[in-house]
Protein backbone atom coordinates (compact mmCIF):
# COMPACT_ATOMS: atom_id res chain seq x y z
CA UNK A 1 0.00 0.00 0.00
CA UNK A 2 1.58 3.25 -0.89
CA UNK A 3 2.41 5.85 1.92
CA UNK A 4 0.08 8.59 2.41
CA UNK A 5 1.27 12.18 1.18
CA UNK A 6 -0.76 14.57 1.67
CA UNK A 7 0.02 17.64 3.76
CA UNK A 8 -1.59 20.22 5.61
CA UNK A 9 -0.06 24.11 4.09
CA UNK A 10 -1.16 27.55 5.29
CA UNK A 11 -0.35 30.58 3.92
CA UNK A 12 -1.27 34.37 3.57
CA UNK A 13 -2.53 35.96 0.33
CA UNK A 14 0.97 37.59 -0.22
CA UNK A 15 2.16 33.92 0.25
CA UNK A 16 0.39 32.15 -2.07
CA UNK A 17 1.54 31.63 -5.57
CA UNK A 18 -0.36 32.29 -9.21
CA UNK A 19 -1.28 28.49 -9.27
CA UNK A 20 -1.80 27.18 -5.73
CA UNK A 21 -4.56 30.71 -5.74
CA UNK A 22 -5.89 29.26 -8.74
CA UNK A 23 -6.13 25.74 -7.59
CA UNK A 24 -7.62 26.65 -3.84
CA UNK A 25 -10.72 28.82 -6.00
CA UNK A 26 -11.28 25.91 -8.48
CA UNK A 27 -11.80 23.47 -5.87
CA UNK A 28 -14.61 26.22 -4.04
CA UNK A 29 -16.34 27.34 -7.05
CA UNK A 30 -16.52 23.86 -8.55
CA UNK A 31 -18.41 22.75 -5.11
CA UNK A 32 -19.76 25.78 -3.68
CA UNK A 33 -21.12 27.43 -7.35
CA UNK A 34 -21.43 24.30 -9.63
CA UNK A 35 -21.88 21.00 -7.81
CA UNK A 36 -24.34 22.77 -5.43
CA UNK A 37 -26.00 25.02 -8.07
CA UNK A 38 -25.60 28.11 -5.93
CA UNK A 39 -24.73 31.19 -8.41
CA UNK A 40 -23.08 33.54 -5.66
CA UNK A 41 -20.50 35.62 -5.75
CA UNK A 42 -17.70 33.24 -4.46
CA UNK A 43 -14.92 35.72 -4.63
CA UNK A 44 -16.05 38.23 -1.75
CA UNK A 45 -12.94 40.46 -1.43
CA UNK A 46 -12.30 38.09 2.47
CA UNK A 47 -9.70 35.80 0.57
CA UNK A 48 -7.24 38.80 0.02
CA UNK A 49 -7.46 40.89 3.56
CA UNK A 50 -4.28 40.76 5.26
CA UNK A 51 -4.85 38.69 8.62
CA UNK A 52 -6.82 35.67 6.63
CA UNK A 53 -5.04 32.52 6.58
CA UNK A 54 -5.60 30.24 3.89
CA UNK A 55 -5.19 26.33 5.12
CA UNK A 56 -5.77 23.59 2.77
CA UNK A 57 -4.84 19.55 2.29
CA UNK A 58 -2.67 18.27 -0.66
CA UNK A 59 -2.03 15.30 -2.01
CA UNK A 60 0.87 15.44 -4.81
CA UNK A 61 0.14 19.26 -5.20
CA UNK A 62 -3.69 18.80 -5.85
CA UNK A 63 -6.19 20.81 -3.49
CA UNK A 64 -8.08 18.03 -1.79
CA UNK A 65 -9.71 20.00 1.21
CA UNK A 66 -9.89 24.10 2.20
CA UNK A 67 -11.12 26.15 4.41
CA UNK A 68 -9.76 29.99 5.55
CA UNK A 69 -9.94 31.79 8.50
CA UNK A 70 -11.45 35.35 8.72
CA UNK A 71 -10.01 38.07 11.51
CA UNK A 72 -13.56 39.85 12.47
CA UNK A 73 -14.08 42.28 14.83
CA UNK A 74 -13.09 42.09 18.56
CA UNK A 75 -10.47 39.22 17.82
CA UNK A 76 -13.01 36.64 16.43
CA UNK A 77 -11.93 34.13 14.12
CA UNK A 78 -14.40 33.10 11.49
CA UNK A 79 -13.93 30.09 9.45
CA UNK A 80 -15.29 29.59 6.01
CA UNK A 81 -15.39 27.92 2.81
CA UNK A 82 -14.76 24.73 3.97
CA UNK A 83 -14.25 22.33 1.24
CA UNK A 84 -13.39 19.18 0.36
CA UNK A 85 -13.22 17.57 -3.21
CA UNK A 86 -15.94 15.34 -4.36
CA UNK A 87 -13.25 12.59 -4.48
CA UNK A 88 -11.66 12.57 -1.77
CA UNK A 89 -14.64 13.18 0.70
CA UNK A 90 -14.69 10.62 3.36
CA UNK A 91 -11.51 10.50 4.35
CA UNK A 92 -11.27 12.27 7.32
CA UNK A 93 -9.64 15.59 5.76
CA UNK A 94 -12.67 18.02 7.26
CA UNK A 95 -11.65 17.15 10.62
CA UNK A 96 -7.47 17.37 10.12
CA UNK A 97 -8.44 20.36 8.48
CA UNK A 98 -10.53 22.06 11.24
CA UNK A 99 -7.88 20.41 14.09
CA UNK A 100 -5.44 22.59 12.08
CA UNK A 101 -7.85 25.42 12.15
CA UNK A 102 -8.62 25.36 15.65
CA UNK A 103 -4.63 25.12 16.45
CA UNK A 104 -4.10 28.46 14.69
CA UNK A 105 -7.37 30.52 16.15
CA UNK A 106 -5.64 29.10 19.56
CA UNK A 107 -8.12 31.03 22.72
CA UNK A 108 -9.78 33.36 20.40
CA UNK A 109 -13.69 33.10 20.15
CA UNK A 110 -14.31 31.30 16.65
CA UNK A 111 -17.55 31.23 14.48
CA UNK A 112 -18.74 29.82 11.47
CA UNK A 113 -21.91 29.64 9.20
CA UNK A 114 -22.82 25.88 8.87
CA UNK A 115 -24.65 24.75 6.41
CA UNK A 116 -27.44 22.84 8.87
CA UNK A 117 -26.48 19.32 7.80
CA UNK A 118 -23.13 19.49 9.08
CA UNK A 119 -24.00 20.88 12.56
CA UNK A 120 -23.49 17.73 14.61
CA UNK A 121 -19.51 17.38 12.69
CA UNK A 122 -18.71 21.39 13.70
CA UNK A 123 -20.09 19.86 17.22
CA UNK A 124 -17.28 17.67 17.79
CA UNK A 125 -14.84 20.59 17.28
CA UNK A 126 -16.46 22.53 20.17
CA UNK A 127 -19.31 24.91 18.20
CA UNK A 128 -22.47 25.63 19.11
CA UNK A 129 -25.33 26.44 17.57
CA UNK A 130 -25.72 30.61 18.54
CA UNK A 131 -29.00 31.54 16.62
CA UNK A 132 -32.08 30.73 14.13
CA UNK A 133 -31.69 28.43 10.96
CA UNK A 134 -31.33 30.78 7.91
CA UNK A 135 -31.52 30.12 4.13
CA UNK A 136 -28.70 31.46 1.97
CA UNK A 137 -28.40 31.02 -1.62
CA UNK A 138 -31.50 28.01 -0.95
CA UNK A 139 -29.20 26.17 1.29
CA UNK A 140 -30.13 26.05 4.80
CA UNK A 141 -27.54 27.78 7.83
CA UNK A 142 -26.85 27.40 11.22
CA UNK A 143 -24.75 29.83 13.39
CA UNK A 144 -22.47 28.59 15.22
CA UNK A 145 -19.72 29.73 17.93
CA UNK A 146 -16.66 28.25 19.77
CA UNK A 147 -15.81 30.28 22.85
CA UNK A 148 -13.15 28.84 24.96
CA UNK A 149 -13.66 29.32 28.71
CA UNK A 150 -10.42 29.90 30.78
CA UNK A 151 -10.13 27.68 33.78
């Protein structure tokens, strides 16, 4: 059985090459616009602010999972875009993906926008559900925030 080789990178805008940019915004428009017929405007100006960290899984060089992390107001964290490709989902690389996540927001209060079905897996990574269901784009929301308490 070959030896797995895929690898967890994170980067800045500044840091990210012409290809691996291209690459990271195929994989989310080809799930987030085309595979869930949702015609949005994907590229919202958040990818290229300073403080947003860009963390994805490779195998070989190939995107197989994304997500980024925002810096909003008051020192909240807010991750988005999570992504994985269509063939390569099942294999765990959400959850390395948001264990990376949560290792770079560190203490920081962290929130998301779930899309509902996936509530219970941002669960297991400590959210919470911290308003009303909501429909965007005709896909159904949750709210959801991580606050770590200080002991």
């Amino acid at each position: 059985m070959p030896q797995q080789t895929t690898e967890i990178r994170t980067a800045f805008i500044a840091d990210l090459d012409a290809r691996t940019l291209h690459d990271l915004l195929k994989l989310r428009i080809d799930v987030f616009v085309v595979e869930q017929n949702c015609p949005y405007p994907e590229l919202d100006g958040r990818d290229v602010e300073e403080r947003t960290r860009h963390l994805w899984l490779t195998d070989g060089g190939a995107p197989l999972a994304y997500l980024r992390i925002l810096a909003d107001p008051d020192d909240v964290a807010r991750i988005g875009r999570v992504v994985v490709a269509p063939g390569a989902r099942g294999g765990g690389h959400a959850g390395r993906l948001m264990t990376a996540a949560l290792e770079v927001v560190g203490d920081r209060t962290c929130v998301l926008e779930a899309q509902s079905h996936l509530v219970a897996f941002y669960s297991r990574y400590g959210f919470t559900v911290s308003g009303p269901d909501y429909v965007e784009d005709g896909i159904p929301h949750t709210p959801m925030r991580r606050k770590v308490i200080d002991v």
